[in-house]
Protein backbone atom coordinates (compact mmCIF):
# COMPACT_ATOMS: atom_id res chain seq x y z
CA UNK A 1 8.85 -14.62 15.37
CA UNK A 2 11.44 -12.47 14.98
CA UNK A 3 10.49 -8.86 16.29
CA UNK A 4 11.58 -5.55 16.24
CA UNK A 5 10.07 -2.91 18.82
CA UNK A 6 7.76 -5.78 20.13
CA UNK A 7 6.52 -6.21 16.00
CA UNK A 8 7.10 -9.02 14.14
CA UNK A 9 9.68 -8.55 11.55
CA UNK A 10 7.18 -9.25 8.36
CA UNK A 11 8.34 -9.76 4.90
CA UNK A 12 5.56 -6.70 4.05
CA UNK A 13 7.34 -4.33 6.25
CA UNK A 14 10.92 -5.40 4.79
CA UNK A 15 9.57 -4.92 1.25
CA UNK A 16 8.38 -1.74 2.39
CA UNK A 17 12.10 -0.51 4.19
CA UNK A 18 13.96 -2.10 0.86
CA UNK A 19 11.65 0.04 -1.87
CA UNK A 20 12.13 2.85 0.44
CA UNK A 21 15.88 2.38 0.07
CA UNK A 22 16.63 0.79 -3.18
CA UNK A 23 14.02 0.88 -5.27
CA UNK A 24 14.96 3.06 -7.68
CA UNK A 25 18.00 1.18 -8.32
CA UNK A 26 15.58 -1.58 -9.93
CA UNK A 27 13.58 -2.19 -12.99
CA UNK A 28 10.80 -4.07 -11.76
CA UNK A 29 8.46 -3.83 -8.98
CA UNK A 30 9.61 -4.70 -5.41
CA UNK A 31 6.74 -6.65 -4.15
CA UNK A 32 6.81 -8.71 -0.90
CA UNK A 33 6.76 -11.98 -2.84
CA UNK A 34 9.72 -10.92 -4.88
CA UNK A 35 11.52 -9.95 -1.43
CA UNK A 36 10.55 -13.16 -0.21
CA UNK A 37 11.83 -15.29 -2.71
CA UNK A 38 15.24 -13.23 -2.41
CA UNK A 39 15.19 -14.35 1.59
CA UNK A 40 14.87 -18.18 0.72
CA UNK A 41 17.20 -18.13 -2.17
CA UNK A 42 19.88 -15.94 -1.71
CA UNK A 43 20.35 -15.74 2.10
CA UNK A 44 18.36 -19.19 3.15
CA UNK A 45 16.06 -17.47 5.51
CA UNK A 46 12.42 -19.14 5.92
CA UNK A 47 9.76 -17.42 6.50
CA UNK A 48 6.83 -18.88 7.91
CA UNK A 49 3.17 -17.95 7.92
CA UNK A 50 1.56 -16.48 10.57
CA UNK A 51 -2.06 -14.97 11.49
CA UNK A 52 -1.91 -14.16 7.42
CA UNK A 53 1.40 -12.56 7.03
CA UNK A 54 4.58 -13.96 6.66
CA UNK A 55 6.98 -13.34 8.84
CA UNK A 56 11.08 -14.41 9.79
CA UNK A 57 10.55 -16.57 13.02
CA UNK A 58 12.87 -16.48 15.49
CA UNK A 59 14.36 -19.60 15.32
CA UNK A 60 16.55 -17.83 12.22
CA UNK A 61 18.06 -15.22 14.98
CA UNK A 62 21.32 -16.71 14.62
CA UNK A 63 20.93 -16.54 10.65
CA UNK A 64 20.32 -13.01 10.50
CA UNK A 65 23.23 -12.30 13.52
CA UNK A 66 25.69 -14.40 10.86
CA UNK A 67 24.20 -12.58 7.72
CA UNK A 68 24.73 -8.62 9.54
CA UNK A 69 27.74 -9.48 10.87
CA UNK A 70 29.07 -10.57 7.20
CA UNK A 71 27.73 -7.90 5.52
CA UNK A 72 28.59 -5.26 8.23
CA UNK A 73 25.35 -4.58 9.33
CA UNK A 74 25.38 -4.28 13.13
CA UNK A 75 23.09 -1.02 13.22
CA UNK A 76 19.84 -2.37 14.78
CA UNK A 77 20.43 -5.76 13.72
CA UNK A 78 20.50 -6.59 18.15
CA UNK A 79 16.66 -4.90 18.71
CA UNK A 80 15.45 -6.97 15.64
CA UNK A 81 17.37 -10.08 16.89
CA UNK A 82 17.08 -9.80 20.25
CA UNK A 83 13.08 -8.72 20.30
């Protein structure tokens, strides 16, 4: 799975970083379904299942390199990737 500090990258804990962030900019709750549903749709990431939380495996590490690199976001992108 994709990790970052040894933790897999979860679609709880980015929920958690993008209300932390943005949330304020948004009408509606961010939940980690919603966030999840963004992932698959409108960057075509999949996350799988795993021990009860989903998470980004790390077979899309190449997906998210692409996707930072496009929308300039090199900062930390290499310790999530590289895990």
């Amino acid at each position: 799975h994709m990790r970052r500090d040894l933790v897999p990258l979860s679609i709880k804990g980015i929920a958690e970083r993008f209300t932390a962030a943005h949330g304020a900019d948004f009408n509606r709750p961010i939940t980690p379904r919603w966030i999840g549903a963004q992932l698959r749709s409108r960057l075509s990431l999949v996350p799988i299942k795993s021990h009860g939380t989903f998470v980004i495996p790390e077979t899309q590490a190449d997906v998210i390199t692409q996707l930072a690199e496009r929308y300039g976001l090199d900062d930390g992108v290499d310790s999530a990737v590289d895990g």
